[in-house]
PDB file of N, CA and C in Angstrom:
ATOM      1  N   UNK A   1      43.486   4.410  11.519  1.00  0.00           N
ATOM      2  CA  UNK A   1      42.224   5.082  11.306  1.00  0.00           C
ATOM      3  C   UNK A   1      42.242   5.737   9.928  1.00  0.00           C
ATOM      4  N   UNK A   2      41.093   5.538   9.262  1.00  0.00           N
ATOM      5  CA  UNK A   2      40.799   6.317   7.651  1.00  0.00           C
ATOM      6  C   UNK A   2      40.678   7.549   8.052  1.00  0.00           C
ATOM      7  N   UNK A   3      41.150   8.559   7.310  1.00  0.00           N
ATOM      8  CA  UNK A   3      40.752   9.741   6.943  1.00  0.00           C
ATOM      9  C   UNK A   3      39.923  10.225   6.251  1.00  0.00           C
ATOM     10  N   UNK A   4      38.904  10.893   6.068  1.00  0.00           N
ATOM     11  CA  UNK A   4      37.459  11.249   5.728  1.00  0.00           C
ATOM     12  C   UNK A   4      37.887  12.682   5.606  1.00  0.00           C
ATOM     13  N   UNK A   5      37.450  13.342   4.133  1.00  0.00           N
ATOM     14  CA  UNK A   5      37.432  14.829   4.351  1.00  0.00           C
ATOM     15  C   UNK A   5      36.343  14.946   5.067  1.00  0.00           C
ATOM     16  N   UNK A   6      35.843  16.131   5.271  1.00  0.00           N
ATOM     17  CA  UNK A   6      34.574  16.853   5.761  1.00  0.00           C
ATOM     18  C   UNK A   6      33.172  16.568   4.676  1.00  0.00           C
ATOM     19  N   UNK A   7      33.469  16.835   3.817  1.00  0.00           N
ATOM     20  CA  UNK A   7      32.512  16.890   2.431  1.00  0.00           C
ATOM     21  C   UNK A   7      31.981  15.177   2.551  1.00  0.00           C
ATOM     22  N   UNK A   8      33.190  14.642   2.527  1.00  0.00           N
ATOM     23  CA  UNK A   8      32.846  12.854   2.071  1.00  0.00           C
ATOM     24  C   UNK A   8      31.713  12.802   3.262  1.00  0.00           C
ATOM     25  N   UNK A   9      32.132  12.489   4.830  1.00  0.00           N
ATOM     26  CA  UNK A   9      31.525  12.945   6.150  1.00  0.00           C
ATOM     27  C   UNK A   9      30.580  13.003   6.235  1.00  0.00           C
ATOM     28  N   UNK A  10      29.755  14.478   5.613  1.00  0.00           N
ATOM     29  CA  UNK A  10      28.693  15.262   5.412  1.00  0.00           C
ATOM     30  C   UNK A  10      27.731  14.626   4.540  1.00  0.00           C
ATOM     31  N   UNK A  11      28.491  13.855   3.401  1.00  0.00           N
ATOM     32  CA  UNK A  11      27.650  13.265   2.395  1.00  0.00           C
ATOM     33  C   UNK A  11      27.289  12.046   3.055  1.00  0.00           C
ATOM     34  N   UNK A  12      28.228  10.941   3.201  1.00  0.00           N
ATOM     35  CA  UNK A  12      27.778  10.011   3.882  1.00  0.00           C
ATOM     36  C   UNK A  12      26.505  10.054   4.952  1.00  0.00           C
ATOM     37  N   UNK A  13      26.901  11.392   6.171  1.00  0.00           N
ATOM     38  CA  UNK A  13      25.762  11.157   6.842  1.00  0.00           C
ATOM     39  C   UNK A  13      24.315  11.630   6.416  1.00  0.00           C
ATOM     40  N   UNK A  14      24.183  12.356   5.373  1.00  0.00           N
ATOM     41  CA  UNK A  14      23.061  12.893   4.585  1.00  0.00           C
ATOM     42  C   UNK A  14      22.505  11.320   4.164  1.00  0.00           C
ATOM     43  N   UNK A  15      23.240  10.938   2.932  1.00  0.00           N
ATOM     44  CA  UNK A  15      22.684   9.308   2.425  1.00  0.00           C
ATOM     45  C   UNK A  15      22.308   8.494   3.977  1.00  0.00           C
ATOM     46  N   UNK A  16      22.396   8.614   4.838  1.00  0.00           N
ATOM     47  CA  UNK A  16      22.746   7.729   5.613  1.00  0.00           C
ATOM     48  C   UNK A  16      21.034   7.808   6.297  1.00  0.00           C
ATOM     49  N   UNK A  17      20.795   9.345   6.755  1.00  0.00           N
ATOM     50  CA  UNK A  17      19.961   9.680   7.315  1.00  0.00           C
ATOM     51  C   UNK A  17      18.870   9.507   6.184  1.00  0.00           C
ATOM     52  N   UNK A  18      18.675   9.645   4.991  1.00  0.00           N
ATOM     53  CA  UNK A  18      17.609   9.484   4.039  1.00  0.00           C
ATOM     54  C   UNK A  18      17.481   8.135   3.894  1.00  0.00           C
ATOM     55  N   UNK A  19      18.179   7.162   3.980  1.00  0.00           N
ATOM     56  CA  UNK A  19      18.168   5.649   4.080  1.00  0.00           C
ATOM     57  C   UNK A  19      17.254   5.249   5.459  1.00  0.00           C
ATOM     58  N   UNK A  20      17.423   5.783   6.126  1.00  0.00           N
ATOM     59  CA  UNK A  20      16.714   5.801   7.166  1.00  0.00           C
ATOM     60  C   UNK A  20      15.667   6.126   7.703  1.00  0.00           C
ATOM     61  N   UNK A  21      15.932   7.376   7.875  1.00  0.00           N
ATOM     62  CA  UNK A  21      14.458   8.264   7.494  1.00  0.00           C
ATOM     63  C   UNK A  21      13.289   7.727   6.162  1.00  0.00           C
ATOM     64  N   UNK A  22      13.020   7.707   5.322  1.00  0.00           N
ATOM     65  CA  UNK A  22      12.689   7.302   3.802  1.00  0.00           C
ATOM     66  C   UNK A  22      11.768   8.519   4.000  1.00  0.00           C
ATOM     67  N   UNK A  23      11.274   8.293   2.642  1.00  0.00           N
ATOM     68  CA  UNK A  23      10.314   9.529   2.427  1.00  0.00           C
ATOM     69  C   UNK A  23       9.413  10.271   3.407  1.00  0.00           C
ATOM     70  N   UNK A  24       8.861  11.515   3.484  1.00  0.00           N
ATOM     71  CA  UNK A  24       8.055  11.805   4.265  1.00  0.00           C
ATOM     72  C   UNK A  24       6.435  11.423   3.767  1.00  0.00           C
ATOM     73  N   UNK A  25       6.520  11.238   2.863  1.00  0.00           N
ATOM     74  CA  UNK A  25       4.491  11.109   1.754  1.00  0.00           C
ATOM     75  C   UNK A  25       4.566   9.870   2.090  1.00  0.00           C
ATOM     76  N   UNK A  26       5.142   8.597   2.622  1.00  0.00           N
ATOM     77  CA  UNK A  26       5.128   7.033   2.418  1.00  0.00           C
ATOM     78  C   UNK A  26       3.949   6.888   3.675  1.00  0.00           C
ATOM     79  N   UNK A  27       4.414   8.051   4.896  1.00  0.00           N
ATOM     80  CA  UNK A  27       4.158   7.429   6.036  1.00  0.00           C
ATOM     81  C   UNK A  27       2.595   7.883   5.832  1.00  0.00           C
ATOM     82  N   UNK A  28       2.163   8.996   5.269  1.00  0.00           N
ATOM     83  CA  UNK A  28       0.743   9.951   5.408  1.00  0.00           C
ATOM     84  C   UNK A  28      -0.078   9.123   4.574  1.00  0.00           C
ATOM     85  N   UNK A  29       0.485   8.265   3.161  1.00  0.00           N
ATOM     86  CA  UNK A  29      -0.556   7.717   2.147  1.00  0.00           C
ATOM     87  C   UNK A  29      -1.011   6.662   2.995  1.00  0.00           C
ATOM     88  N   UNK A  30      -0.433   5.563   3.516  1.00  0.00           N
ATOM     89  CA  UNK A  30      -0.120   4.314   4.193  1.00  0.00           C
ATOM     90  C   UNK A  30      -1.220   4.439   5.201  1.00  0.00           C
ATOM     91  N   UNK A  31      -1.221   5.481   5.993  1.00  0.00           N
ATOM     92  CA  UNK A  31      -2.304   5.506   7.359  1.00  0.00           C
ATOM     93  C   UNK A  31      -3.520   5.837   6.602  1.00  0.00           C
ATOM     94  N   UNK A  32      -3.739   6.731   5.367  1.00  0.00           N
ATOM     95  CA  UNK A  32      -4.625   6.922   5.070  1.00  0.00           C
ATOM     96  C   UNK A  32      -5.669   5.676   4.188  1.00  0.00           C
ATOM     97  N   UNK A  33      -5.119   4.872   4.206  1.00  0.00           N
ATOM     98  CA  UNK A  33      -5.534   3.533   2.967  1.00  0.00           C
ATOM     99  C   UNK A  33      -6.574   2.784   4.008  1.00  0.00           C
ATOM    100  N   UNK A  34      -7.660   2.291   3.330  1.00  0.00           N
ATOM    101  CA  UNK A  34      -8.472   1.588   4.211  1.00  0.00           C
ATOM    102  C   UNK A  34      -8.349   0.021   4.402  1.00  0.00           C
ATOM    103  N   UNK A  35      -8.914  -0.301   5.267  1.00  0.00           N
ATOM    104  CA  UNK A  35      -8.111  -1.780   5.457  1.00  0.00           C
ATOM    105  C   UNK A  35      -8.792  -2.490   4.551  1.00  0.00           C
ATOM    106  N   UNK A  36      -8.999  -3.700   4.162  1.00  0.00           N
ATOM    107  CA  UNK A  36      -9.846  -4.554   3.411  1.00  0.00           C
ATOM    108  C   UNK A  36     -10.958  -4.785   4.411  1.00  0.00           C
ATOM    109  N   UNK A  37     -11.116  -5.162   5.401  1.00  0.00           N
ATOM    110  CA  UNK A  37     -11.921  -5.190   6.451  1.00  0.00           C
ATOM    111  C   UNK A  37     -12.959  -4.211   6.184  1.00  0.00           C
ATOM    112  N   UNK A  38     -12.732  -3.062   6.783  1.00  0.00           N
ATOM    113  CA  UNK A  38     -13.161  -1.622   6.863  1.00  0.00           C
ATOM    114  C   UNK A  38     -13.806  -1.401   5.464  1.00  0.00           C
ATOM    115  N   UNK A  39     -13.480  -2.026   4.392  1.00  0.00           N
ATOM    116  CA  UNK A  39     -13.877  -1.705   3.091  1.00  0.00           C
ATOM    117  C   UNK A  39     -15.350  -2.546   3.391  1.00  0.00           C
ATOM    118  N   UNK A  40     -15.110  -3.587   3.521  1.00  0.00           N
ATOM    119  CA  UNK A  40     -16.258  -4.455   3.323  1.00  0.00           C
ATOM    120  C   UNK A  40     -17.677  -4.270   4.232  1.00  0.00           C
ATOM    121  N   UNK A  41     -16.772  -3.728   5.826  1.00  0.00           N
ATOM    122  CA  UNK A  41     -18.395  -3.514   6.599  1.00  0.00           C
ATOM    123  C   UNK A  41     -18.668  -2.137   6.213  1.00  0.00           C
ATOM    124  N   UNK A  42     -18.134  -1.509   5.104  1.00  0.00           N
ATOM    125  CA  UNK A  42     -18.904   0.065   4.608  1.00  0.00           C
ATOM    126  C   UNK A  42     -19.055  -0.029   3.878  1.00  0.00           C
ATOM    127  N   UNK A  43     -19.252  -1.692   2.933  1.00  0.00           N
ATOM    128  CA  UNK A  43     -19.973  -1.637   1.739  1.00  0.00           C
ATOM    129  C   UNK A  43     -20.661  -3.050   1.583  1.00  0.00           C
ATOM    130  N   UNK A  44     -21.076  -3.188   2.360  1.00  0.00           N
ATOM    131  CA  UNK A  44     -21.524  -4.552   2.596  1.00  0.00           C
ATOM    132  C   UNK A  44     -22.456  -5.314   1.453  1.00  0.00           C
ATOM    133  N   UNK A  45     -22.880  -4.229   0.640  1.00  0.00           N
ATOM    134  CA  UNK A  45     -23.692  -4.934  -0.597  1.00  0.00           C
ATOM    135  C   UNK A  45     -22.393  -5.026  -2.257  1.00  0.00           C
ATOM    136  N   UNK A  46     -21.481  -5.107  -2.169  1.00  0.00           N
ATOM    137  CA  UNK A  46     -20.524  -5.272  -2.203  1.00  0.00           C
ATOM    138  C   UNK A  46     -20.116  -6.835  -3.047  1.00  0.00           C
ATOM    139  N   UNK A  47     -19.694  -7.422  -3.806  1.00  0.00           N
ATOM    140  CA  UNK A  47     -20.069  -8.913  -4.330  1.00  0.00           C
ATOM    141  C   UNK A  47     -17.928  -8.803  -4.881  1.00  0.00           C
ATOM    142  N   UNK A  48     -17.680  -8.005  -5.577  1.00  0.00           N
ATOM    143  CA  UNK A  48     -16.252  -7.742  -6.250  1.00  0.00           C
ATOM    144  C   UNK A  48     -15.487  -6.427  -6.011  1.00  0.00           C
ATOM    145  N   UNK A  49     -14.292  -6.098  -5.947  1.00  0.00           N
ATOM    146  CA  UNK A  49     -13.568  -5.248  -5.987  1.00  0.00           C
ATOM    147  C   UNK A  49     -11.916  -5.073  -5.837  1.00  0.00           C
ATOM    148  N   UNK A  50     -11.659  -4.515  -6.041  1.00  0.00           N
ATOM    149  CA  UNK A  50     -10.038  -4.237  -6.767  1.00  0.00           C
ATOM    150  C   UNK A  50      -9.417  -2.961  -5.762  1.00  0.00           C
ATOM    151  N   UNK A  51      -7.948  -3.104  -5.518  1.00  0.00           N
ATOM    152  CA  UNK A  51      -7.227  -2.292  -5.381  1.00  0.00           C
ATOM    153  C   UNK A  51      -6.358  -1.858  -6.379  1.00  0.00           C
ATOM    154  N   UNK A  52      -6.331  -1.896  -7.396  1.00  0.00           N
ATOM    155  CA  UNK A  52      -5.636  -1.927  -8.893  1.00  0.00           C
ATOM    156  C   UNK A  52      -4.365  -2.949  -8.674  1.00  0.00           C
ATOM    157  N   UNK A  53      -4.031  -3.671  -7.626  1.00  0.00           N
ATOM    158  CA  UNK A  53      -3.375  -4.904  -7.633  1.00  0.00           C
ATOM    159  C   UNK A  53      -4.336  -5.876  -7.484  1.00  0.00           C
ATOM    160  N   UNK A  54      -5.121  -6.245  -6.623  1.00  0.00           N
ATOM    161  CA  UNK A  54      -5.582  -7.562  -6.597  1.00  0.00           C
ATOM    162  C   UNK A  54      -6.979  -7.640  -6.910  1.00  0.00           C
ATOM    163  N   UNK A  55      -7.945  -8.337  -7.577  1.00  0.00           N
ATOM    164  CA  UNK A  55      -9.314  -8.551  -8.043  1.00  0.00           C
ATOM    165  C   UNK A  55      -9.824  -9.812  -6.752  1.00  0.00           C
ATOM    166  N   UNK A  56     -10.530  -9.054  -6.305  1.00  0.00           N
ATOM    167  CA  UNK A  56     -11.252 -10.055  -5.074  1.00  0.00           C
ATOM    168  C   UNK A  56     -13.158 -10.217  -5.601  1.00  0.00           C
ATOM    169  N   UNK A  57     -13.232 -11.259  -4.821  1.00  0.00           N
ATOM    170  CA  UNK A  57     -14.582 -11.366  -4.994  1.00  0.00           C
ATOM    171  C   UNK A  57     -15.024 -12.333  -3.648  1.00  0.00           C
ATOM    172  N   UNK A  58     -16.325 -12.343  -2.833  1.00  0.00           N
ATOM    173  CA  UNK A  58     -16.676 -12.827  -2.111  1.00  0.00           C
ATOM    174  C   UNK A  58     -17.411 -14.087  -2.269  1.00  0.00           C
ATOM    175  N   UNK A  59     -17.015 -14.960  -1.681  1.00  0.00           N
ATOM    176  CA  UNK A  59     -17.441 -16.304  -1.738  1.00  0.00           C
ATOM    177  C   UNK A  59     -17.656 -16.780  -0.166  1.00  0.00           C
ATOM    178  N   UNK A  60     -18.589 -17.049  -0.025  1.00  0.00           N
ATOM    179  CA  UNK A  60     -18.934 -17.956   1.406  1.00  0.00           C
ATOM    180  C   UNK A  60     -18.960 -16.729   2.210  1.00  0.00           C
ATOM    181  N   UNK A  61     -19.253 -15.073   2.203  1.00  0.00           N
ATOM    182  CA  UNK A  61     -18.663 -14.555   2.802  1.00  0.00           C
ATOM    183  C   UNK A  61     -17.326 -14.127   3.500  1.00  0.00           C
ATOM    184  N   UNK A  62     -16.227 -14.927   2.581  1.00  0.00           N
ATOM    185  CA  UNK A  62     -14.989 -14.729   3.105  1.00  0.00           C
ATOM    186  C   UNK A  62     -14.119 -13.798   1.567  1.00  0.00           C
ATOM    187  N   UNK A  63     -13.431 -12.947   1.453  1.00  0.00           N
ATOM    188  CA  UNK A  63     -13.148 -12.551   0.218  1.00  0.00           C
ATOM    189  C   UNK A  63     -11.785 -13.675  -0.056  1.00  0.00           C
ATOM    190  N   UNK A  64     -12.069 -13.739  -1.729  1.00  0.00           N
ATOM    191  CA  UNK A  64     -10.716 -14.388  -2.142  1.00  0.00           C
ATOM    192  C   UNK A  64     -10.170 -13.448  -3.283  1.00  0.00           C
ATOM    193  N   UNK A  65      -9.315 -13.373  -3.148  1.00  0.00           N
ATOM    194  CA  UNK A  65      -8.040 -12.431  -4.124  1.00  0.00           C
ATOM    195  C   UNK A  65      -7.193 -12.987  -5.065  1.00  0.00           C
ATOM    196  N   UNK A  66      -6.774 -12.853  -6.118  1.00  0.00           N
ATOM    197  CA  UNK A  66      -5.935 -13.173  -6.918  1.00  0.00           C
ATOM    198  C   UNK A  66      -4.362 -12.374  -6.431  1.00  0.00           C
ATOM    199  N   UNK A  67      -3.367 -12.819  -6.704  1.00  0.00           N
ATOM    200  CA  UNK A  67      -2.385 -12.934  -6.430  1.00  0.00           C
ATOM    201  C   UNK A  67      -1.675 -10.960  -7.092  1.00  0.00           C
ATOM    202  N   UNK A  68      -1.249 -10.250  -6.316  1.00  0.00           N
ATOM    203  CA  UNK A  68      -0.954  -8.850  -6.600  1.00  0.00           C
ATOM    204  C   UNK A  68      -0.232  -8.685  -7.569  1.00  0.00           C
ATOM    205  N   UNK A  69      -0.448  -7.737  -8.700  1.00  0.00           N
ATOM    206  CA  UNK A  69       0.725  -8.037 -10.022  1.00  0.00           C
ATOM    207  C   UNK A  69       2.266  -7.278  -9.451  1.00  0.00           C
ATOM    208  N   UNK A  70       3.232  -7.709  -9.898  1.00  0.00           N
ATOM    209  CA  UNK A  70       4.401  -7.000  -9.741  1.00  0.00           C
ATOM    210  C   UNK A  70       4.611  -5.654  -9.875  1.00  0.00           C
ATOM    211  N   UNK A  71       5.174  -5.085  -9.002  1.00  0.00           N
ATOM    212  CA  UNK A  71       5.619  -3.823  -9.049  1.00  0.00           C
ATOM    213  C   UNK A  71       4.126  -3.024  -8.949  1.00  0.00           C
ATOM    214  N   UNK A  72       3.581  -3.721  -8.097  1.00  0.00           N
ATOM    215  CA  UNK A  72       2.083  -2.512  -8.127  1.00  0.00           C
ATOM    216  C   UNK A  72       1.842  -1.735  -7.105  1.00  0.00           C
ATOM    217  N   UNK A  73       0.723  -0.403  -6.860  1.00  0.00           N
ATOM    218  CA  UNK A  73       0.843   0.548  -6.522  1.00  0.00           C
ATOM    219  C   UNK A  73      -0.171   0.399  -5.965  1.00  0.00           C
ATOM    220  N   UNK A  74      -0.692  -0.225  -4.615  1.00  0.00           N
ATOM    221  CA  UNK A  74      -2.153  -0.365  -4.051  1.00  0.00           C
ATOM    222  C   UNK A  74      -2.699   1.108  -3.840  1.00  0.00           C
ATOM    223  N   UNK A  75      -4.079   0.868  -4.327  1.00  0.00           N
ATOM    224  CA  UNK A  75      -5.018   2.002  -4.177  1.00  0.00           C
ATOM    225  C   UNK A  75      -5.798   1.792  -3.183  1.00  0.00           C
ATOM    226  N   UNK A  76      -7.166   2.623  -3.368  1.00  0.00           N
ATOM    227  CA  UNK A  76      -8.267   2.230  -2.447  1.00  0.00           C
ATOM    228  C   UNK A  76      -8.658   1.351  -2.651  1.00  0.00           C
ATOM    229  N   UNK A  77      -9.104   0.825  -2.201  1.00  0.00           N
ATOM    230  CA  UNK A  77     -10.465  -0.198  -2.875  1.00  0.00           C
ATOM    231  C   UNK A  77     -11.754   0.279  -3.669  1.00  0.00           C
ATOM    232  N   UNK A  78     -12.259  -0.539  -4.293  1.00  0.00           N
ATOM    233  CA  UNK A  78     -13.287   0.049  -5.200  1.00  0.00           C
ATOM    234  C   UNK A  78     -14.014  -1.406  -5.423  1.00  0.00           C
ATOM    235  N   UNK A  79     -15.539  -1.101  -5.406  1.00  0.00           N
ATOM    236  CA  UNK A  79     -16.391  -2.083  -5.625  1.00  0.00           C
ATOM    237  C   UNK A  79     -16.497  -2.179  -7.109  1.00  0.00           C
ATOM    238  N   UNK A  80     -16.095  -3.210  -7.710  1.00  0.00           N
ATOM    239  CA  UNK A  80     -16.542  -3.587  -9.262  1.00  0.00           C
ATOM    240  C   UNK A  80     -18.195  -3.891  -9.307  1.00  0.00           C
ATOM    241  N   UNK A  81     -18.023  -4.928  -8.632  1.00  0.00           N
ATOM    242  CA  UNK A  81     -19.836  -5.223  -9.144  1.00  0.00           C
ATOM    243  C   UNK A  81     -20.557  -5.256  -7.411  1.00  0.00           C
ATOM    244  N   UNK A  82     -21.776  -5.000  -7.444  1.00  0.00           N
ATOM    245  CA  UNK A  82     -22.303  -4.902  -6.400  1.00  0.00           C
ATOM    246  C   UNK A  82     -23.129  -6.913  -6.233  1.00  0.00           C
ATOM    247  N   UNK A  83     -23.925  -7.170  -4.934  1.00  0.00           N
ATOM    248  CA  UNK A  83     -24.408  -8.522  -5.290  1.00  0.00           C
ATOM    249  C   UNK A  83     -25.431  -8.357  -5.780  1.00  0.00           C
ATOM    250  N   UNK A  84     -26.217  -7.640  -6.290  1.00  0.00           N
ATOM    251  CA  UNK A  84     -27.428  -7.389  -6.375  1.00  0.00           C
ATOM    252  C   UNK A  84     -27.584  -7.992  -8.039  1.00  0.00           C
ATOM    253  N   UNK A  85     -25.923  -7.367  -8.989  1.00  0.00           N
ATOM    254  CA  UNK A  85     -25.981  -7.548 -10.248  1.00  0.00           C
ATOM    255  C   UNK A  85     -25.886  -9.043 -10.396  1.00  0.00           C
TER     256      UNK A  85
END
């Protein structure tokens, strides 16, 4: 059997539990984000819009998206252009 001071122990199970646990703000932003769905039947006049990763636009009534850039930070959604323009 290895020997472990106390300190090593203590540290390990600290890293161990934060590996696990992960942040506490991950879980509160995450529930708060609206779905893409939910975006669209509360904005239904609506034609383009962005999460600052992906640029969607509606076609046939179905949205299509461009591909999310790396390392990005999804936001809300936001209507770029309405259909009207």
């Amino acid at each position: 059997m290895t020997y472990r001071s106390p300190k090593a122990t203590a540290c390990l199970f600290a890293f161990t539990l934060l590996c696990v646990a992960g942040p506490a703000w991950a879980d509160d932003e995450t529930t708060a984000m609206q779905s893409m769905q939910d975006f669209l039947h509360n904005t239904p006049d609506c034609a383009e819009f962005t999460d600052q990763c992906s640029f969607c636009k509606l076609a046939d009534g179905k949205a299509m998206c461009s591909t999310p850039s790396t390392a990005c930070i999804k936001k809300d959604y936001v209507c770029t252009r309405k259909a009207a323009d």
